[in-house]
Protein backbone atom coordinates (compact mmCIF):
# COMPACT_ATOMS: atom_id res chain seq x y z
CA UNK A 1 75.13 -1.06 -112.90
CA UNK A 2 74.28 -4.03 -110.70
CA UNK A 3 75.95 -6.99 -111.50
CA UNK A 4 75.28 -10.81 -111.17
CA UNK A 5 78.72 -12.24 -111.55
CA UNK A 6 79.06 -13.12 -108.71
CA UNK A 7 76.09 -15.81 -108.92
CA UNK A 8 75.22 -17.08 -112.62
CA UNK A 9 78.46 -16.62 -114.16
CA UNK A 10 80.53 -18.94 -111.32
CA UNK A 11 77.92 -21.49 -111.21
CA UNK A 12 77.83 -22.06 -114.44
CA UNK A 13 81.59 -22.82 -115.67
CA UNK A 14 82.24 -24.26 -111.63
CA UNK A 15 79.45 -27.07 -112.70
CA UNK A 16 81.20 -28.08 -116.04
CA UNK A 17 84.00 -28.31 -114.60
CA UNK A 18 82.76 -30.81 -111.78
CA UNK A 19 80.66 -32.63 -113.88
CA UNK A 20 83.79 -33.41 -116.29
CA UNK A 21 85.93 -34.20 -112.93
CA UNK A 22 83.42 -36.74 -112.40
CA UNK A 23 82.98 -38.23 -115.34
CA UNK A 24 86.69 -38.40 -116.08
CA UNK A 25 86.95 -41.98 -114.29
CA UNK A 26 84.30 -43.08 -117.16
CA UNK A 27 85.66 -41.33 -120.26
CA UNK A 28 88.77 -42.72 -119.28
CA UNK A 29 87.87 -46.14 -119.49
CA UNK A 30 84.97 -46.01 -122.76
CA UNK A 31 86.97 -43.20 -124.40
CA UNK A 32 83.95 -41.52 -124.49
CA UNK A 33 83.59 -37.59 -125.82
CA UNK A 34 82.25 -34.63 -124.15
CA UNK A 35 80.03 -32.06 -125.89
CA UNK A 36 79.47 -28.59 -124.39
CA UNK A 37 76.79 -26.25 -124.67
CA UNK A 38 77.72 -23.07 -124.80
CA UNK A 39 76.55 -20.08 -126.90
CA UNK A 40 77.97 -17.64 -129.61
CA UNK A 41 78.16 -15.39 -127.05
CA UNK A 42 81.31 -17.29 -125.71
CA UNK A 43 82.91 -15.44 -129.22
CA UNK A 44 81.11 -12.09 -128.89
CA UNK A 45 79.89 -9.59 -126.05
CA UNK A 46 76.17 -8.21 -125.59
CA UNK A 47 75.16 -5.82 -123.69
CA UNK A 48 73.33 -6.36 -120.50
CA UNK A 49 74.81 -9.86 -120.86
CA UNK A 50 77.47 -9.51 -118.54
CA UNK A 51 77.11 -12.52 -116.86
CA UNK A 52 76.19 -14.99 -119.20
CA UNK A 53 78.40 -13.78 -121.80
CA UNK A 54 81.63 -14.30 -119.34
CA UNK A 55 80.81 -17.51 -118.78
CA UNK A 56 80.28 -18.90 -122.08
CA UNK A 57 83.84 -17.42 -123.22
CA UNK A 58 85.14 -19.24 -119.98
CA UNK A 59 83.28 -22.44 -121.68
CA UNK A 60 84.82 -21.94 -124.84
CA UNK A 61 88.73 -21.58 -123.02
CA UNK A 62 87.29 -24.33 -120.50
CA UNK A 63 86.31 -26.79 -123.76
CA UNK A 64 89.82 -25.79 -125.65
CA UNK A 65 92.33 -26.63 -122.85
CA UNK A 66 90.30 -29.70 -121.45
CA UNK A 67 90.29 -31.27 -124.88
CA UNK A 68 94.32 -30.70 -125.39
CA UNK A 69 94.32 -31.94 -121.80
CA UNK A 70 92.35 -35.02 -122.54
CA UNK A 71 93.67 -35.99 -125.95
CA UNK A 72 96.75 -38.24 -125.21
CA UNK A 73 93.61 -40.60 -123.44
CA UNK A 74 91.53 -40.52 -126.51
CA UNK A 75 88.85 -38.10 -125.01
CA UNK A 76 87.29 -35.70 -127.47
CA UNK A 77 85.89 -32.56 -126.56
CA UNK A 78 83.90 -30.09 -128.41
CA UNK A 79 81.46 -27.43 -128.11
CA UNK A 80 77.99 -26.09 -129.76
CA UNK A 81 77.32 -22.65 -129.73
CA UNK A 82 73.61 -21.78 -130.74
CA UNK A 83 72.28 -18.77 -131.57
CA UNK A 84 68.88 -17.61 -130.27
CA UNK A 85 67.20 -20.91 -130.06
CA UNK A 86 62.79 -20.76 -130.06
CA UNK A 87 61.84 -22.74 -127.24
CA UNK A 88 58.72 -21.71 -124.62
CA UNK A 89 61.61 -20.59 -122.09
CA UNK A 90 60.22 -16.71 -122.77
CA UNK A 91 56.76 -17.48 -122.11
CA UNK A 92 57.46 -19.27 -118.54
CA UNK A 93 58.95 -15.57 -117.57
CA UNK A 94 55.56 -13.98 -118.81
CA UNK A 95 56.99 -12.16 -122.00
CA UNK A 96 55.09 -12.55 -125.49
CA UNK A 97 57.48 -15.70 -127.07
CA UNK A 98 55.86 -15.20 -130.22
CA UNK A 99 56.43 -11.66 -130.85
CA UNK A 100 60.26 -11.59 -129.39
CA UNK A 101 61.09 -14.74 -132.08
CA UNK A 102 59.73 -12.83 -134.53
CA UNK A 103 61.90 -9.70 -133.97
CA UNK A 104 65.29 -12.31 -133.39
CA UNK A 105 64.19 -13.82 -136.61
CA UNK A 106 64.59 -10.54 -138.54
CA UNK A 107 68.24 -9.90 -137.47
CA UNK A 108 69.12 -13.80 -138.50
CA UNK A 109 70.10 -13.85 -142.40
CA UNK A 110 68.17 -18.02 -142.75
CA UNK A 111 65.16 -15.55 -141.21
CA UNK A 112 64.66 -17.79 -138.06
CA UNK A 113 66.45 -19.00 -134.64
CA UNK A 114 67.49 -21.99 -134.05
CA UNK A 115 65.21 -24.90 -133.15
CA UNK A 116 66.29 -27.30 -130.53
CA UNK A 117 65.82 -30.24 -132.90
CA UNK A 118 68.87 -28.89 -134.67
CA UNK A 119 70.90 -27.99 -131.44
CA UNK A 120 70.15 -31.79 -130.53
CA UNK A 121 71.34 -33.51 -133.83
CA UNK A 122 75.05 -31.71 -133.63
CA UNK A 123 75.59 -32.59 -130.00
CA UNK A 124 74.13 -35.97 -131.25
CA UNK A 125 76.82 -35.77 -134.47
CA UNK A 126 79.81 -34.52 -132.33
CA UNK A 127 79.04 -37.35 -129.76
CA UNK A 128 79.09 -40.22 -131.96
CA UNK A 129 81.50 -42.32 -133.89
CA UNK A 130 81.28 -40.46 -136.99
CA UNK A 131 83.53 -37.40 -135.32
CA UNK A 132 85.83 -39.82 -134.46
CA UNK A 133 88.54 -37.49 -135.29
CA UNK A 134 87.05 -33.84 -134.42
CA UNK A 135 87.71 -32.55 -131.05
CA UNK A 136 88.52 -28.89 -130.07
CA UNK A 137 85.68 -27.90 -132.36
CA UNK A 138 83.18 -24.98 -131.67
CA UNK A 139 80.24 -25.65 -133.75
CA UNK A 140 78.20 -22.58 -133.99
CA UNK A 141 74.57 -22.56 -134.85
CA UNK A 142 73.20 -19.63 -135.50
CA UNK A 143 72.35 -19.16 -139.25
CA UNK A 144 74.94 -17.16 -139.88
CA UNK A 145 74.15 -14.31 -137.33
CA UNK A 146 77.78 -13.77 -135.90
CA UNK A 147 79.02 -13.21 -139.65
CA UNK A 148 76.32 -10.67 -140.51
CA UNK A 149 76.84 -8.25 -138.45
């Protein structure tokens, strides 16, 4: 089994974790919030999703401890965790898009994935003043998939 640890799964918790180190300064002073993407992988494993899957479940320990961390300051921190979402990202690697949503959408129980419209308004939600008082959340957005198993 080759692996890719070693590449996608470093770079992608290593840049969260800079990009909040930077922004700290910032949040600091606006008490602003910070909402992670992650996926519902960062709850579950999947097979011949070694890499990805470790580093969403390192998002979703990196997104708990940073918002206990940041609390006492006023800094929220949360988390979304789509499901499969249908965007053109499979048909820019040459598969059929069409025919690979339509086999996801079978397994979800709403009968679709996720569209990024929907992705967008939680961030949007857990960003503004409305969550004023939700932080250490993990929103996941997935139609119920992880549950129907």
């Amino acid at each position: 089994m080759k692996s890719t640890i070693d590449t996608y799964g470093r770079l992608d918790i290593c840049s969260v974790y800079h990009l909040t180190m930077l922004a700290f300064p910032h949040l600091i002073e606006s008490k602003g919030s910070i909402v992670n993407v992650s996926s519902v992988l960062s709850k579950r494993g999947c097979a011949r999703t070694l890499s990805n899957s470790m580093s969403k479940g390192a998002l979703y320990q990196f997104t708990r401890s940073v918002a206990l961390d940041l609390a006492p300051k006023q800094i929220r921190v949360n988390s979304v965790n789509p499901g499969f979402i249908e965007t053109n990202i499979l048909s820019t690697i040459g598969l059929d898009a069409k025919e690979i949503m339509e086999k996801a959408a079978l397994s979800y129980p709403l009968g679709r994935g996720v569209q990024p419209q929907e992705v967008a308004n939680a961030i949007a939600f857990l960003a503004s003043y409305e969550a004023s008082y939700i932080t250490v959340e993990t929103l996941v957005i997935d139609g119920a998939k992880t549950v129907s198993y």
